[in-house]
Protein backbone atom coordinates (compact mmCIF):
# COMPACT_ATOMS: atom_id res chain seq x y z
CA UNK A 1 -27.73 -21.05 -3.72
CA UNK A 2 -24.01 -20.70 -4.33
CA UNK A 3 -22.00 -19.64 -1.89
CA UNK A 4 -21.18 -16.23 -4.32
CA UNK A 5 -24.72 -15.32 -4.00
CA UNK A 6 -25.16 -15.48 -0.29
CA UNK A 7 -21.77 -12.75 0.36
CA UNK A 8 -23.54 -10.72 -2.39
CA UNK A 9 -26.26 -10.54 0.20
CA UNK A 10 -23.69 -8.47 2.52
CA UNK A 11 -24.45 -5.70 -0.05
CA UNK A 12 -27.61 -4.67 2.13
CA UNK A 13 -24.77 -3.55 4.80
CA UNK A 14 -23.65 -0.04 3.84
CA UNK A 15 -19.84 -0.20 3.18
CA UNK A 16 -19.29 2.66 5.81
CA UNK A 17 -20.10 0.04 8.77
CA UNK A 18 -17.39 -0.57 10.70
CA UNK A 19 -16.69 -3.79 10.95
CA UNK A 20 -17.56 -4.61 7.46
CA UNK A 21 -14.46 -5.26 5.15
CA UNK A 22 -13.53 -7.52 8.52
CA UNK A 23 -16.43 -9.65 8.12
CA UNK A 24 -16.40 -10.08 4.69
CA UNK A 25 -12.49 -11.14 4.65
CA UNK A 26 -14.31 -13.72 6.87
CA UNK A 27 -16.99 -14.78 5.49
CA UNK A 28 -15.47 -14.61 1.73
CA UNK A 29 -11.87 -16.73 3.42
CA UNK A 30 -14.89 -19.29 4.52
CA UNK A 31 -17.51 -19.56 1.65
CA UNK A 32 -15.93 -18.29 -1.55
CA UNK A 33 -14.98 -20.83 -4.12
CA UNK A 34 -10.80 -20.95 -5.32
CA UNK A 35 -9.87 -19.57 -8.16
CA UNK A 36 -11.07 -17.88 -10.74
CA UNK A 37 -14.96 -16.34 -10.46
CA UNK A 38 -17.50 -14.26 -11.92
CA UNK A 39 -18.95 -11.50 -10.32
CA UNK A 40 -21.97 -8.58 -11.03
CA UNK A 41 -21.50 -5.44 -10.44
CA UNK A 42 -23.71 -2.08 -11.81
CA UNK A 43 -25.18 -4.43 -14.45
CA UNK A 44 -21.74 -5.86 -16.00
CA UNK A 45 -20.24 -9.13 -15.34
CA UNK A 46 -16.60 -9.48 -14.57
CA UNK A 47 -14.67 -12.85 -14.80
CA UNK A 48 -11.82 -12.25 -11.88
CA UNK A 49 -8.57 -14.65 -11.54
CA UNK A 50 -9.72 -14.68 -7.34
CA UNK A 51 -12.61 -13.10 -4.96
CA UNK A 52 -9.76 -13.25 -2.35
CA UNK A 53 -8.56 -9.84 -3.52
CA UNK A 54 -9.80 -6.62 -2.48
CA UNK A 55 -11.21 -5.62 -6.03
CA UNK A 56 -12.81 -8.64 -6.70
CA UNK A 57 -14.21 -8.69 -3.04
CA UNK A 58 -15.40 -5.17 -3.46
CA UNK A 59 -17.26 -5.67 -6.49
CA UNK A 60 -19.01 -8.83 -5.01
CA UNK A 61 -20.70 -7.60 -1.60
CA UNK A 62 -20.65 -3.80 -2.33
CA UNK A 63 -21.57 -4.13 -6.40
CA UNK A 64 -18.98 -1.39 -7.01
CA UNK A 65 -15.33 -0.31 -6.97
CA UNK A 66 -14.37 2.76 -5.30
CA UNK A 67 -17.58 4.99 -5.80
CA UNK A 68 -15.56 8.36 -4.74
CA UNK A 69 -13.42 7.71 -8.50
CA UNK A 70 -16.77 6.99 -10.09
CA UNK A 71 -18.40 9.84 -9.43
CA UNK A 72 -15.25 11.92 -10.04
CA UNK A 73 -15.18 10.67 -13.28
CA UNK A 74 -18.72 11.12 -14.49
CA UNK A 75 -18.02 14.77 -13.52
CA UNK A 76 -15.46 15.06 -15.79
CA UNK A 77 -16.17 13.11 -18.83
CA UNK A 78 -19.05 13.83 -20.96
CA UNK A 79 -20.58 10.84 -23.22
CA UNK A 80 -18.54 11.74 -26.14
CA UNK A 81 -15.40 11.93 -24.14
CA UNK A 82 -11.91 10.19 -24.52
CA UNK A 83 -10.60 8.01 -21.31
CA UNK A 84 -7.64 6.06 -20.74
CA UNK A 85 -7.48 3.42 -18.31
CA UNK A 86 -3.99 2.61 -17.35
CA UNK A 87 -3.53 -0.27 -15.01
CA UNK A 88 -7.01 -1.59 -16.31
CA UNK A 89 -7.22 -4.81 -14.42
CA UNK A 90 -10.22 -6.77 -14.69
CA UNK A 91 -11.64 -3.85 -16.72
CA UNK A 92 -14.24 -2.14 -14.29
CA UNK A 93 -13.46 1.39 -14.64
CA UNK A 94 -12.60 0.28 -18.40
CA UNK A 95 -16.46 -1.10 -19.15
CA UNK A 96 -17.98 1.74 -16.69
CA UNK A 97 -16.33 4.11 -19.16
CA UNK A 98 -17.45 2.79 -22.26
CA UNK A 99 -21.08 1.51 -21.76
CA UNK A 100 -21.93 4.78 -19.53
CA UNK A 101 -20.01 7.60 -19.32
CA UNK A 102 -18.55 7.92 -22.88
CA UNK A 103 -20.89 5.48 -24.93
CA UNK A 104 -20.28 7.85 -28.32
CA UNK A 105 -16.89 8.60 -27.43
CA UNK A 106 -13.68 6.41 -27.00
CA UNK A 107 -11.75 4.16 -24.31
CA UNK A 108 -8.33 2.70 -24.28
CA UNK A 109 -7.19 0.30 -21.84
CA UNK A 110 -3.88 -1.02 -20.93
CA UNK A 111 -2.92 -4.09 -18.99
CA UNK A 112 0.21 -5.78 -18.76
CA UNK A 113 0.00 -8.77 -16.88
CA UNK A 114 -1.09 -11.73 -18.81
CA UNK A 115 -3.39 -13.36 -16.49
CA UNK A 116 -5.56 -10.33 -15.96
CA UNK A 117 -5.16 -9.05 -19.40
CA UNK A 118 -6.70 -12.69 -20.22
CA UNK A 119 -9.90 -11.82 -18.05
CA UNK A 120 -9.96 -7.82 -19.22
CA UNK A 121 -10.45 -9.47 -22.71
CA UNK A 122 -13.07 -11.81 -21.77
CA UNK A 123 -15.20 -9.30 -20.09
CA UNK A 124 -14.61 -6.76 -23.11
CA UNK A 125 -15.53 -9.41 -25.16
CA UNK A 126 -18.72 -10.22 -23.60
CA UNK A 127 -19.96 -6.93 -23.04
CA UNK A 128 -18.98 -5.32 -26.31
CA UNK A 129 -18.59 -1.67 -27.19
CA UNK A 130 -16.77 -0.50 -30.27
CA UNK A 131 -14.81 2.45 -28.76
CA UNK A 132 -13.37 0.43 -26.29
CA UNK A 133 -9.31 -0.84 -27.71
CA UNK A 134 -7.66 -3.21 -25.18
CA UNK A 135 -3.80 -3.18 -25.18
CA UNK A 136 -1.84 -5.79 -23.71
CA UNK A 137 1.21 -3.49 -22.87
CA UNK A 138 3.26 -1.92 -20.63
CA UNK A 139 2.59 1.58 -20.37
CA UNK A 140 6.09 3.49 -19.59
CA UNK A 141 7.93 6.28 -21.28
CA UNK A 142 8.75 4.56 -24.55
CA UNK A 143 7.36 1.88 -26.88
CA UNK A 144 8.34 -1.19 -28.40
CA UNK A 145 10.81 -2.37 -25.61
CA UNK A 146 10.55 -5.67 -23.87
CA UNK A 147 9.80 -5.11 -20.27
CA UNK A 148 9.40 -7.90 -17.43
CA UNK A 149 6.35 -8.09 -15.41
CA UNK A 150 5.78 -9.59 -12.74
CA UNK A 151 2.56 -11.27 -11.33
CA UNK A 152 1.09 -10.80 -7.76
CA UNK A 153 -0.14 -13.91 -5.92
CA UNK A 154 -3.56 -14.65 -7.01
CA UNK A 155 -5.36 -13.04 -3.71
CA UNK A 156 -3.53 -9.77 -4.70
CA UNK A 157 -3.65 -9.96 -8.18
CA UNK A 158 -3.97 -6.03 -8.63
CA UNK A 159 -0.55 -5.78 -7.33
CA UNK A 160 1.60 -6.98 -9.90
CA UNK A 161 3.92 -4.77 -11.19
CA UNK A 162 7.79 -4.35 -13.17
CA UNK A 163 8.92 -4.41 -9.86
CA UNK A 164 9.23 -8.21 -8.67
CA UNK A 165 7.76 -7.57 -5.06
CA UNK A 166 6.62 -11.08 -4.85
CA UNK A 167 9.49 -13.23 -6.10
CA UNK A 168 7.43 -14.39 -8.75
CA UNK A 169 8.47 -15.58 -12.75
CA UNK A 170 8.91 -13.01 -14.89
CA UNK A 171 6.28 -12.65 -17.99
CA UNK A 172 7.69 -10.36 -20.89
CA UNK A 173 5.93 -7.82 -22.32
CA UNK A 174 5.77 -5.27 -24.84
CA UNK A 175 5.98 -1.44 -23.65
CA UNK A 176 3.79 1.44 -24.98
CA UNK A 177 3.92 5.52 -24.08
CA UNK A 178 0.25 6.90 -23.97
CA UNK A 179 1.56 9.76 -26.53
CA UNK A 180 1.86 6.60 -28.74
CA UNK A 181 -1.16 4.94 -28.19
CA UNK A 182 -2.98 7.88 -28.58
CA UNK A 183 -1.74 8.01 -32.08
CA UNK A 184 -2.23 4.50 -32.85
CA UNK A 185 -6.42 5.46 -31.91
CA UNK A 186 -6.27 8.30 -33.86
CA UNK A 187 -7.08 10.58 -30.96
CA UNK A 188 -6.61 14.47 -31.35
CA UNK A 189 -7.38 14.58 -27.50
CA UNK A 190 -7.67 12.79 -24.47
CA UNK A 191 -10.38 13.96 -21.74
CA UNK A 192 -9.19 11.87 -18.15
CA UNK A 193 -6.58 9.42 -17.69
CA UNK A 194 -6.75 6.69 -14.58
CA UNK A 195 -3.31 5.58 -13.67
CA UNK A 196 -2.65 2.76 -10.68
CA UNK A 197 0.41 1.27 -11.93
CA UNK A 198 1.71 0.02 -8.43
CA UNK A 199 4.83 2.86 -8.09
CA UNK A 200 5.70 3.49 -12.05
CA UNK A 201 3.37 6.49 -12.71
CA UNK A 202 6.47 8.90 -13.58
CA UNK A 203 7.09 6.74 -16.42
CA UNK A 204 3.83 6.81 -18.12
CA UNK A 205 3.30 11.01 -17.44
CA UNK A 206 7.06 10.94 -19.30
CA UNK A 207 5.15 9.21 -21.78
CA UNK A 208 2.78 11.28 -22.72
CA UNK A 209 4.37 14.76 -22.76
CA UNK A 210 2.30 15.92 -25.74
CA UNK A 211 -1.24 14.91 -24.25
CA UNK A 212 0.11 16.22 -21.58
CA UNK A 213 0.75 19.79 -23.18
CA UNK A 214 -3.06 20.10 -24.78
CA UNK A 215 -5.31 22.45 -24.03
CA UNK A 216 -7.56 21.35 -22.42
CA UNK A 217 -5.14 19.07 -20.55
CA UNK A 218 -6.37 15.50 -19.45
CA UNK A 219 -7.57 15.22 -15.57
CA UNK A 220 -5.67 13.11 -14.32
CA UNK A 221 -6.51 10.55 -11.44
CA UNK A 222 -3.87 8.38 -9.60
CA UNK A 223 -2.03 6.75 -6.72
CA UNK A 224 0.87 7.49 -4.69
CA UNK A 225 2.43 5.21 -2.49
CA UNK A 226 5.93 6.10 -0.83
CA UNK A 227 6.89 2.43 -0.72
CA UNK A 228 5.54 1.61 -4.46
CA UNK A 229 7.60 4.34 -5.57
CA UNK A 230 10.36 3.04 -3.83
CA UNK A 231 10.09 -0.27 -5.69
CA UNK A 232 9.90 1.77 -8.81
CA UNK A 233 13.48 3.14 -7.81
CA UNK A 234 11.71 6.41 -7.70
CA UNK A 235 11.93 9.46 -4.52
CA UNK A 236 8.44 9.03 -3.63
CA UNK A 237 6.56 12.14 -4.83
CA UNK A 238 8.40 12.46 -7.97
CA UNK A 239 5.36 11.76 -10.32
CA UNK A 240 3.71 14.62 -8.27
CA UNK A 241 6.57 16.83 -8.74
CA UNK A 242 6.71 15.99 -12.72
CA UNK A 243 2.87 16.94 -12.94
CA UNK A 244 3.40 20.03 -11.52
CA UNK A 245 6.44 21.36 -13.76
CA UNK A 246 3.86 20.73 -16.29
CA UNK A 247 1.45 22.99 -14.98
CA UNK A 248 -0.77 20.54 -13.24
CA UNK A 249 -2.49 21.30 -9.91
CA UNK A 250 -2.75 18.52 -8.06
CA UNK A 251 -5.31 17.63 -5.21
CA UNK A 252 -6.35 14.43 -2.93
CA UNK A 253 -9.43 13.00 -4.17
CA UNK A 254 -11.55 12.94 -1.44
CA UNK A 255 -10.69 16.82 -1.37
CA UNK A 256 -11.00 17.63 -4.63
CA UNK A 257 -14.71 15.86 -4.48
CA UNK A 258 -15.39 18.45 -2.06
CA UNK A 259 -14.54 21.12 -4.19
CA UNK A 260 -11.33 22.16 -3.23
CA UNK A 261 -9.52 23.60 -6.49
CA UNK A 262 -6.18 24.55 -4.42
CA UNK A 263 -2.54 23.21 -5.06
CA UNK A 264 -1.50 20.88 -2.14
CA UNK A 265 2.38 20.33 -1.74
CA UNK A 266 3.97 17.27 -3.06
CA UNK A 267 3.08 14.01 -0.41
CA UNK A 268 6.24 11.95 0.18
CA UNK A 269 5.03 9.71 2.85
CA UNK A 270 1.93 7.14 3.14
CA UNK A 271 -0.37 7.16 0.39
CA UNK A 272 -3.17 9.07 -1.37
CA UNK A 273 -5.21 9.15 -4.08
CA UNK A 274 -5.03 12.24 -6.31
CA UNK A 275 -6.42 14.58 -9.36
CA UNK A 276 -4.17 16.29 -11.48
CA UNK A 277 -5.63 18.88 -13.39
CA UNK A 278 -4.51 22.64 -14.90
CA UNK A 279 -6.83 25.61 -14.68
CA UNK A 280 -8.20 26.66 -18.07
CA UNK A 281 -6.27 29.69 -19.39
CA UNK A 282 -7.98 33.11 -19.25
C-alpha cells in the first residue's frame, strides 16, 4: 500500500479531534512522498504540486476542503447558477462547482501562478465539464497589463501572491477584471464569487463594479487577513469597506451559516472569513 493510502486512513478521525491537524503534519512530514501527488477527494482526483501544504493535506486525510464554504455555497447556487472562482488553485471549489452544484450552469476560474495553473488544467482536463473556462490570469482591477507573480515555496503553494513574500523569481502574467471576464463568457449575471487572493481582494471588487451593481448582486465569499493586506499595500479592512459603499452586508462565515443576516463592522485585525451579500430590494 502506498504510503498516500495509509494517511487517507486518518479520514476515519473526525477533523474536530484535537490533536488531529498535529498528527497528520506528522505523519504526512514522515510518510508522504516529495513533490508533486494525486489525491481523491468527494469523487474527483486532484494532481497537487505538494501534500506538504495545508490544502493538499486537507483533501488527503479529511476528503474535503473547508466543508463550512461548501455548504455555504450549495445554499446559494442553484444547478443552473453562474460561479466564479478567483484564486482557484488546484481547482477544488472550481470542479465542486461544475460537476455538482451548477452542472447546467457555468464556472470560471482564475489562477495566476503557473505551477498551479499547470495542475488546475490537468484536473479540468481530466474531469471534464463544458461550462467550466479556466483563465490563466491575474484577476485585479484592469485587464491586459503585465503583472508579476510570485510563487510560494512548494509546501505553501496556496500562498503565492503579487506580493513577493517569499523572495522568490518573479513569473509574469497577464491581468484580467471579473467585469471583463464576465463579458468574454457571455454572462448577463453572476450568482457567487469565491475570492482568496492572499491580500489583493480590493482590486478584483474594483474590477467588477458592474457585476457588482446587478440585481441580484453576487454573494460574495472571501478572506481577510490584516497582514495580507498589508503586503497588498492596502489598510487592512479596505476591501470590507469598498463592499459596503456598494451596498453589501457583510458577515463572518461561520456566522452567517448560522443565520445571522446582520451587518458586522469592518475587521482590521487578525483574520476571518466572510459573505458579502445585499438584501433584495422591496
Amino acid at each position: 500500500m502506498k504510503a498516500s493510502s495509509y494517511l487517507r486512513l486518518l479520514r476515519l478521525i473526525p477533523a474536530s479531534l484535537p490533536g488531529k491537524s498535529r498528527l497528520v503534519r506528522l505523519l504526512i512530514d514522515r510518510l508522504a512522498p516529495q513533490g508533486e501527488a494525486e489525491v481523491e477527494a468527494l469523487g474527483f482526483r486532484f494532481v497537487v504540486p505538494s501534500l506538504r501544504e495545508p490544502i493538499s493535506s486537507s483533501l488527503l486525510v479529511n476528503g474535503t476542503y473547508e466543508p463550512l464554504l461548501c455548504r455555504a455555497l450549495s445554499q446559494v447556487l442553484e444547478p443552473d447558477g453562474v460561479f466564479f472562482d478567483v484564486g482557484a488553485n488546484v481547482g477544488f471549489f472550481s470542479l465542486l462547482a461544475a460537476h455538482r452544484l451548477v452542472p447546467g450552469g457555468r464556472v470560471g476560474a482564475f489562477e495566476a501562478s503557473p505551477r498551479i495553473f499547470s495542475c488546475l488544467e490537468r484536473n479540468a482536463h481530466a474531469q471534464p465539464r463544458a461550462g467550466l473556462t479556466l483563465f490563466h490570469r491575474a484577476v485585479t482591477e484592469r485587464s491586459g497589463y503585465e503583472m508579476s507573480f510570485f510563487d510560494a515555496p512548494e509546501t505553501k503553494f496556496g500562498m503565492g501572491s503579487l506580493a513577493n513574500r517569499f523572495g522568490s523569481s518573479a513569473a509574469v502574467v497577464k491581468s484580467i477584471s471579473l467585469d471583463d471576464a464576465a463579458e468574454q463568457m457571455g454572462l448577463e449575471r453572476v450568482d457567487a464569487i469565491k475570492v482568496d487572493v492572499e491580500g489583493f481582494e480590493l482590486g478584483v471588487f474594483r474590477g467588477a463594479r458592474r457585476l457588482l451593481a446587478m440585481t441580484p448582486a453576487p454573494v460574495i465569499f472571501f478572506e481577510f487577513n490584516d497582514w495580507a493586506e498589508s503586503n497588498a499595500l492596502a489598510v487592512p479592512g479596505d476591501a470590507q469597506r469598498f463592499l459596503q459603499e456598494l451596498g453589501y452586508i457583510i458577515v463572518p462565515l461561520e456566522d452567517w451559516s448560522r443565520g445571522d443576516r446582520n451587518p458586522h463592522p469592518v475587521q482590521t485585525s487578525g483574520g476571518a472569513e466572510f459573505v458579502a451579500f445585499k438584501p433584495m430590494p422591496n
